[in-house]
N, C-alpha and C. Protein backbone atom coordinates (compact mmCIF):
# COMPACT_ATOMS: atom_id res chain seq x y z
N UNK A 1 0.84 -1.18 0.00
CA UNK A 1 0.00 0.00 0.00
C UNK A 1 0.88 1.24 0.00
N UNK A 2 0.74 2.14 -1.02
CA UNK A 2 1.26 2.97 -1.21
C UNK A 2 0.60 4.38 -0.54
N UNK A 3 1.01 5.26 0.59
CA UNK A 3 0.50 6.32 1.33
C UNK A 3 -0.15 7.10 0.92
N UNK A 4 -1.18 7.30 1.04
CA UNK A 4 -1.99 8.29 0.12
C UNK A 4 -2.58 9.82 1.44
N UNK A 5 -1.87 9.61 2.94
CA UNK A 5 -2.42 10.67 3.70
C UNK A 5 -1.36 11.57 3.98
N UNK A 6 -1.20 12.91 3.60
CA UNK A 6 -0.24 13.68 4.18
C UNK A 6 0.00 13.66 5.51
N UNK A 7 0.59 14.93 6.16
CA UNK A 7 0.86 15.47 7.86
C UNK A 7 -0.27 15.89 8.27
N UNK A 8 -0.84 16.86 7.45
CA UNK A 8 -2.17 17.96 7.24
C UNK A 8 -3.43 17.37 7.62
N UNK A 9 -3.48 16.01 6.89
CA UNK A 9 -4.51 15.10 6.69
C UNK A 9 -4.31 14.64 7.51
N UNK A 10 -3.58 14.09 8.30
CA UNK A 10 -3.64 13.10 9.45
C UNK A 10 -4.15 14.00 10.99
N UNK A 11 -3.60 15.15 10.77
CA UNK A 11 -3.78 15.73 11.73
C UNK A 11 -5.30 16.54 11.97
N UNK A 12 -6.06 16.33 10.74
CA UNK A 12 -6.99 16.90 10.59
C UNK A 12 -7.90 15.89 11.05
N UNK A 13 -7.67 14.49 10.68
CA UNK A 13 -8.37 12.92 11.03
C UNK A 13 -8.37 12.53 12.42
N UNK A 14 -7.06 13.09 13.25
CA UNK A 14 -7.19 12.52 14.44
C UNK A 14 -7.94 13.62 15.13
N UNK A 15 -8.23 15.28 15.26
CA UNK A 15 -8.99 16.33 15.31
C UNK A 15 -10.49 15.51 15.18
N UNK A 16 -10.74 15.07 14.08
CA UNK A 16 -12.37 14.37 13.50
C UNK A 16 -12.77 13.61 14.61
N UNK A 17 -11.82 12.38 14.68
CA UNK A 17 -11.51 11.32 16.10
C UNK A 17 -12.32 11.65 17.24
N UNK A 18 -11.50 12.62 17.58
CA UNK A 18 -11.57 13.10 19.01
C UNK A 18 -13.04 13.77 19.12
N UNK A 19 -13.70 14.59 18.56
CA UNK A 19 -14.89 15.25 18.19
C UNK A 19 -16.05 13.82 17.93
N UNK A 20 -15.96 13.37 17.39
CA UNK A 20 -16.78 12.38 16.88
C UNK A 20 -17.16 11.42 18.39
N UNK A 21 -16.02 11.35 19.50
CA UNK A 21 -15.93 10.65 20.83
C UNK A 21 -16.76 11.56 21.40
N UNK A 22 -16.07 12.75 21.34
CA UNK A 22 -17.20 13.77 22.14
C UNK A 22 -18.16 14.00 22.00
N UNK A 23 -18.59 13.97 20.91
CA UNK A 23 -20.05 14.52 20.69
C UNK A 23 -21.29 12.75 20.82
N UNK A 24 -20.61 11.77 21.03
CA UNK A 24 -21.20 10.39 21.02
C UNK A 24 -21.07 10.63 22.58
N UNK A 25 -20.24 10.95 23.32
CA UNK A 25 -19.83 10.78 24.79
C UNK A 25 -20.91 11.66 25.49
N UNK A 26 -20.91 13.42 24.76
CA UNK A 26 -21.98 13.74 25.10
C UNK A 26 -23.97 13.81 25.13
N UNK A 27 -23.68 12.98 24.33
CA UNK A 27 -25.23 13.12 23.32
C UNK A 27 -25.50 11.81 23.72
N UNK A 28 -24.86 10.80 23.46
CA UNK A 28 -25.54 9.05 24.01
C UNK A 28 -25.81 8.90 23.02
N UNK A 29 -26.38 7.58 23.77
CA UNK A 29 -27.28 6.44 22.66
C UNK A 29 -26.38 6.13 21.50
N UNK A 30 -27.02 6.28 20.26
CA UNK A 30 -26.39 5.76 19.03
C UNK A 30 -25.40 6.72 18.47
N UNK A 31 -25.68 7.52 18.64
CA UNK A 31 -24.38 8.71 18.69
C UNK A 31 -23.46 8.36 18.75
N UNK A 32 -23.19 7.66 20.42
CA UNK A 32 -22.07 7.09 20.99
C UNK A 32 -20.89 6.25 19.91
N UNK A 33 -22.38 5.23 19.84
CA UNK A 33 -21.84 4.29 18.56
C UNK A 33 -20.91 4.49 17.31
N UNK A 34 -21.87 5.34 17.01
CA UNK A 34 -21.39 5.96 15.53
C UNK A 34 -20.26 7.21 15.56
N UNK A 35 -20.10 7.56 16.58
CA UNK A 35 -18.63 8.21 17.09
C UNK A 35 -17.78 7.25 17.01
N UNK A 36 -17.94 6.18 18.06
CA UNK A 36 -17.06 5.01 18.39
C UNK A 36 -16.57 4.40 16.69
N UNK A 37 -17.31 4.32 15.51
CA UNK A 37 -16.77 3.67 14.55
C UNK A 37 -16.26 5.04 14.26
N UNK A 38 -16.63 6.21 13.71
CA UNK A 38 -15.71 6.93 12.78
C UNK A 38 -14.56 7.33 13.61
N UNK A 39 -14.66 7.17 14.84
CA UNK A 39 -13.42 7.57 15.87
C UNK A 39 -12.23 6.77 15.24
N UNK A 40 -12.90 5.52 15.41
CA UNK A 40 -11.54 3.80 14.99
C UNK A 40 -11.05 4.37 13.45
N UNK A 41 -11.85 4.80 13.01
CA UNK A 41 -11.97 4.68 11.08
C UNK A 41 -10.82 6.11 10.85
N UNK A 42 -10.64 7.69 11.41
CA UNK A 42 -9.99 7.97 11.81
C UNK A 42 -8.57 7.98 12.14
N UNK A 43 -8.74 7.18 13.65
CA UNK A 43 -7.48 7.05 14.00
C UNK A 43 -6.80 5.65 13.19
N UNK A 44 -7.38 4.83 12.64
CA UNK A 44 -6.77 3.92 11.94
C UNK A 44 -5.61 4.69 10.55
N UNK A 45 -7.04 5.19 9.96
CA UNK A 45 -6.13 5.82 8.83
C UNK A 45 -4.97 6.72 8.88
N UNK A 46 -5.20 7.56 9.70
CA UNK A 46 -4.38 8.19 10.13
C UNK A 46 -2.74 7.85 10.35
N UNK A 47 -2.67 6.31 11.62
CA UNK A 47 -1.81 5.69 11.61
C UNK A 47 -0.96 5.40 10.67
N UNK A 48 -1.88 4.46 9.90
CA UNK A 48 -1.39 3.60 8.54
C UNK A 48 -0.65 4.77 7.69
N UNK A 49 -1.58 5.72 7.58
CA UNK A 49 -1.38 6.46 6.21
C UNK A 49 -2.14 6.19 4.88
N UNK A 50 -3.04 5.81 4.97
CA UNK A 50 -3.70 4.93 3.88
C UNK A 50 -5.22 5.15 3.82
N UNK A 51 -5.96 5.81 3.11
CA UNK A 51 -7.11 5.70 3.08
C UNK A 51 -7.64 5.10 2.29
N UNK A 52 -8.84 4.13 2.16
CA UNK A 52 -9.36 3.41 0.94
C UNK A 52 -9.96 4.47 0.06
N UNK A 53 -10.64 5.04 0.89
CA UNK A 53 -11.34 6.19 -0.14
C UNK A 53 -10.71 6.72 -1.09
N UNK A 54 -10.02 7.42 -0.41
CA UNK A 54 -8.75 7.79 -1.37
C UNK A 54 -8.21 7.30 -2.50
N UNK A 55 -8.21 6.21 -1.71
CA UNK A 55 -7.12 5.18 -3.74
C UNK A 55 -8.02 4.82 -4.08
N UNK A 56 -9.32 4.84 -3.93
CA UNK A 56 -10.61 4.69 -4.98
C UNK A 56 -11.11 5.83 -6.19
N UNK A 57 -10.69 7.23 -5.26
CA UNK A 57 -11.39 8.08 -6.04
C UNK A 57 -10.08 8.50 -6.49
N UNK A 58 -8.57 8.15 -6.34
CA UNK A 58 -7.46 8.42 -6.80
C UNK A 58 -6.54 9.85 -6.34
N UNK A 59 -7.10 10.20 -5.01
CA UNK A 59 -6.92 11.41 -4.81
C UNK A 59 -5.52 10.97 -3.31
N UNK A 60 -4.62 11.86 -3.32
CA UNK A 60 -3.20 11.86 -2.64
C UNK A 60 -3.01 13.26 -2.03
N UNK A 61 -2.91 13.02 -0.74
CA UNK A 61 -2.54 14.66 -0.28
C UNK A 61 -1.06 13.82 0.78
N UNK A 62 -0.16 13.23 0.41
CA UNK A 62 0.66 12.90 0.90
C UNK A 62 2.02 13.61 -0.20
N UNK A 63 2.75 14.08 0.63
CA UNK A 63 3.85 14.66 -0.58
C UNK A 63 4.93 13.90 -1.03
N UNK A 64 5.28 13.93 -2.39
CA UNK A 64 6.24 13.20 -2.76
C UNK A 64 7.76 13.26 -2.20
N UNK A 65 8.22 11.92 -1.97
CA UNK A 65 9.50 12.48 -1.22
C UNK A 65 10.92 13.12 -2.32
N UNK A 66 11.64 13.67 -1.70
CA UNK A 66 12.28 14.62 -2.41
C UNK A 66 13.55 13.57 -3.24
N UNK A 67 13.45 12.46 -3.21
CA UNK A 67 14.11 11.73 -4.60
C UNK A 67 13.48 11.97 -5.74
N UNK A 68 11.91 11.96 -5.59
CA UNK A 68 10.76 11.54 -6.86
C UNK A 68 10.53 13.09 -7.02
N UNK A 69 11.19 13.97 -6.45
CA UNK A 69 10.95 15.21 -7.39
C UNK A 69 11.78 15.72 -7.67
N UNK A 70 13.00 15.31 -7.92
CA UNK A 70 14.14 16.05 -8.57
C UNK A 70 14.01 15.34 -9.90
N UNK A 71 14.31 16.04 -10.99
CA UNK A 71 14.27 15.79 -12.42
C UNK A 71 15.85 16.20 -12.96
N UNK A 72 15.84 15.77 -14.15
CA UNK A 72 17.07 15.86 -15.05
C UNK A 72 16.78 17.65 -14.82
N UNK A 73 17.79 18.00 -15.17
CA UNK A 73 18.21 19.51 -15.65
C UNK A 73 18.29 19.72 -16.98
N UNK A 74 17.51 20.27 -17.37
CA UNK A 74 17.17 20.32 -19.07
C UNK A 74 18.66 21.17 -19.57
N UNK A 75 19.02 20.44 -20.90
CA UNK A 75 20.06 21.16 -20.97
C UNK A 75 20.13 22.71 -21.91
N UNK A 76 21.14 23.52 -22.17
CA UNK A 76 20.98 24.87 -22.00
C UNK A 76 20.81 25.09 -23.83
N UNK A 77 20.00 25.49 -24.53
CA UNK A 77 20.06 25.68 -25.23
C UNK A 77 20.78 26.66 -26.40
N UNK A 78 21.04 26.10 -27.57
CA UNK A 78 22.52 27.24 -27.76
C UNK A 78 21.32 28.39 -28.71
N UNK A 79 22.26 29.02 -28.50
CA UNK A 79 22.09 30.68 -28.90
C UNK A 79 22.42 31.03 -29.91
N UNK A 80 21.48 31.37 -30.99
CA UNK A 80 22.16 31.62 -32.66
C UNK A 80 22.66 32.87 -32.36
N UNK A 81 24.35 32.74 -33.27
CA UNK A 81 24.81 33.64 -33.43
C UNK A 81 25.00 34.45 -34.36
């Protein structure tokens, strides 16, 4: 599995987490519940780095590391004289 969650994104997921506990923690009942899964769903992805969604709809907010973005140096073109 290739990473498809940035820093940004993760930090924004475990933020979701925590809110999603609270507002199930405060409110009850099925709330609770349904906090309790997007809480896991969340902090899972987060971890991993990996969202399914993501590599479904093909979308990457993880940045490329700085091998895969250096390119050749185009060379200098000559100058009519």
């Amino acid at each position: 599995m290739t990473k498809n969650i940035g820093t940004t994104d993760k930090i924004i997921r475990v933020i979701v987490g925590i809110a999603a506990l609270a507002a199930g923690y405060f409110v009850g009942g099925w709330v609770l519940y349904a906090g309790i899964v997007v809480a896991i769903a969340m902090f899972v992805t987060a971890a991993i780095g990996w969202c399914g969604l993501y590599a479904l709809f093909g979308w990457n907010t993880c940045p490329m590391k700085t091998e895969e973005k250096k390119e050749e140096p185009a060379a200098p073109a000559e100058t009519p004289k």
